[in-house]
C-alpha atoms as a PDB file:
ATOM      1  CA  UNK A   1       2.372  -3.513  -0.877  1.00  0.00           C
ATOM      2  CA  UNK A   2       0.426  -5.836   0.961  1.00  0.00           C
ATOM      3  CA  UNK A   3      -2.885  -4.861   3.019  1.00  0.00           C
ATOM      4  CA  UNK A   4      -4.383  -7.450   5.130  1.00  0.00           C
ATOM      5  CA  UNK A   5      -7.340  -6.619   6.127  1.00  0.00           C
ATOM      6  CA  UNK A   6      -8.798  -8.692   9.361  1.00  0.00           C
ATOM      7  CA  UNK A   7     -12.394 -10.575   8.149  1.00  0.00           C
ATOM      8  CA  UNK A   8     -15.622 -10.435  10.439  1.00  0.00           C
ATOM      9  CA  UNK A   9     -16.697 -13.401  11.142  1.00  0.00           C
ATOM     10  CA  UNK A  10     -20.141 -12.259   9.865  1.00  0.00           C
ATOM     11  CA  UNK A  11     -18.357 -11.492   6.412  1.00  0.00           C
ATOM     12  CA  UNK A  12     -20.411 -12.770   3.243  1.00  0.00           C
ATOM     13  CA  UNK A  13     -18.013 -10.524   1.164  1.00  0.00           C
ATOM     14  CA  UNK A  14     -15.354 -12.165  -1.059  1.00  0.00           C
ATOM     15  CA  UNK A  15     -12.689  -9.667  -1.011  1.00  0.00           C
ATOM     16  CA  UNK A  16     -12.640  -6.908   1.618  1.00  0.00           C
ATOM     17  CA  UNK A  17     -14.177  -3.464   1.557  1.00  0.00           C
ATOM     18  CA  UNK A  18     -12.530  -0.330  -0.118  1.00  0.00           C
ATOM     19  CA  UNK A  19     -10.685   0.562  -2.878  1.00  0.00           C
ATOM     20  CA  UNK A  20      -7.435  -0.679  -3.120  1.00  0.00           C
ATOM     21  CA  UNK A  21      -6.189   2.985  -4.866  1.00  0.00           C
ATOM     22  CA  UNK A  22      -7.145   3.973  -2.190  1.00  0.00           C
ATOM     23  CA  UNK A  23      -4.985   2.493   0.429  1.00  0.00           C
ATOM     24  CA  UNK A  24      -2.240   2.708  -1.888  1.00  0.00           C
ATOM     25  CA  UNK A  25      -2.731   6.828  -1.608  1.00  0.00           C
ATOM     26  CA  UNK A  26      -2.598   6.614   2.268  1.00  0.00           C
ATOM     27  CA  UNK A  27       0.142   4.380   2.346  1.00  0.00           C
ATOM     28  CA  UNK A  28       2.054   6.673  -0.009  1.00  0.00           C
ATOM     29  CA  UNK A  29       0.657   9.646   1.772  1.00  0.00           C
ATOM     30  CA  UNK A  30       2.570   8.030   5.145  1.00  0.00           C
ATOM     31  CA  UNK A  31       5.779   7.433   3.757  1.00  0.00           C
ATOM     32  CA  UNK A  32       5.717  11.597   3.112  1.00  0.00           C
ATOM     33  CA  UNK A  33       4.759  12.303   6.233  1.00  0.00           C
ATOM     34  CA  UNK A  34       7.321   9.688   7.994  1.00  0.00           C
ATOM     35  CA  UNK A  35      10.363  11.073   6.104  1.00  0.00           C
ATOM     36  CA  UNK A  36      10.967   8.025   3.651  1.00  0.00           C
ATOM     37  CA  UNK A  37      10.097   9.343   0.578  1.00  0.00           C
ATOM     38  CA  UNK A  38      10.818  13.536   0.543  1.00  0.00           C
ATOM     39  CA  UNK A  39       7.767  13.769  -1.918  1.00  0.00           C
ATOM     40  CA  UNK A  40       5.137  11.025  -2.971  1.00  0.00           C
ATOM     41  CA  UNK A  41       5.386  12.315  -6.264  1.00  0.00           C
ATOM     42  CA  UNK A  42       8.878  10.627  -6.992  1.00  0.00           C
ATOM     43  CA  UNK A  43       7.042   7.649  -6.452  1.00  0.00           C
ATOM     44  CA  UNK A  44       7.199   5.966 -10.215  1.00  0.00           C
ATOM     45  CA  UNK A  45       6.060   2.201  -9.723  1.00  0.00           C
ATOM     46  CA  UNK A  46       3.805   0.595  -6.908  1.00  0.00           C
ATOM     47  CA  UNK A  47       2.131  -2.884  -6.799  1.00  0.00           C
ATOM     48  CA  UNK A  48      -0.101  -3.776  -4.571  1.00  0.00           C
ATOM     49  CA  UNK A  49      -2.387  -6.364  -3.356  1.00  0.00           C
ATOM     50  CA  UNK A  50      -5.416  -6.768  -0.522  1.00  0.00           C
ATOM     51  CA  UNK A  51      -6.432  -9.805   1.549  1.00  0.00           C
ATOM     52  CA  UNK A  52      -8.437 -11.243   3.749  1.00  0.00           C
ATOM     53  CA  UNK A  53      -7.306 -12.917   6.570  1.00  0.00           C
ATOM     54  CA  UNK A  54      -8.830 -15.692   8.520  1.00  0.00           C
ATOM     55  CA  UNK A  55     -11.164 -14.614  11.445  1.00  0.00           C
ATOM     56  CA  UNK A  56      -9.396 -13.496  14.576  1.00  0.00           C
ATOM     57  CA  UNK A  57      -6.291 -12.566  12.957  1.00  0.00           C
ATOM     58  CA  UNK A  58      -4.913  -8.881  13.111  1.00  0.00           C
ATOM     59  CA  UNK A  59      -4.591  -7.181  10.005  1.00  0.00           C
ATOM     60  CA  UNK A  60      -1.293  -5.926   8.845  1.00  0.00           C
ATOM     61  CA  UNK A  61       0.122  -3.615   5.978  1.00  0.00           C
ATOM     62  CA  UNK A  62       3.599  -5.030   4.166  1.00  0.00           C
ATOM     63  CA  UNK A  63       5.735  -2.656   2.773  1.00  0.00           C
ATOM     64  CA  UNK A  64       8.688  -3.238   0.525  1.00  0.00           C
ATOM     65  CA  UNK A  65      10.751  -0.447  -0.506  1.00  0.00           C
ATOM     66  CA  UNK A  66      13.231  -0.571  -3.764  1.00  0.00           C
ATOM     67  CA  UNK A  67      15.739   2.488  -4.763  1.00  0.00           C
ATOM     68  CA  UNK A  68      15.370   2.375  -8.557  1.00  0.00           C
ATOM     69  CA  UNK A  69      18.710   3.431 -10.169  1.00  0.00           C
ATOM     70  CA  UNK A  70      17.387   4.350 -13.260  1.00  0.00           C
ATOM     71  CA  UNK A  71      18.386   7.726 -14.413  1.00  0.00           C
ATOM     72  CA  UNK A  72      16.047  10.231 -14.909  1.00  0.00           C
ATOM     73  CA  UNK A  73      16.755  13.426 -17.141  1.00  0.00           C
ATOM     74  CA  UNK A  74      14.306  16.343 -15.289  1.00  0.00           C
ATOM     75  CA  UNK A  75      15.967  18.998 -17.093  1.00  0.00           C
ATOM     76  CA  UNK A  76      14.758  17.910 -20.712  1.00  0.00           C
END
């Protein structure tokens, strides 16, 4: 997951505001809500990262998605 977050151009700050768990929740929180994932809590490994972009840019969220084939035994 990338999150890149637009800078004001009266920014002093190095890296931008907000807790990066914390756009990692939402983001998983939409992928419920959208239908790709049935429940966050399947969700086993995430990676993400939070940038600045150069005045007057929009900010974006990127969003790669992986299947892991691993198998799981849930009735241990």
């Amino acid at each position: 997951m990338l999150f890149a977050i637009p800078r004001a151009r009266t920014s002093t700050l190095i890296v931008p505001q907000g807790d990066g768990d914390n756009y990692e929740k939402a983001l998983y929180d939409l992928l419920q809500r959208k239908k790709y994932v049935l429940d966050d809590k399947w969700i086993t490994t995430g990676t993400w990262r939070k940038r600045f972009l150069p005045f007057g840019e929009a900010g974006y969220t990127e969003v790669i998605i992986e299947r892991d084939e691993e198998a799981i035994d849930i009735w241990r």
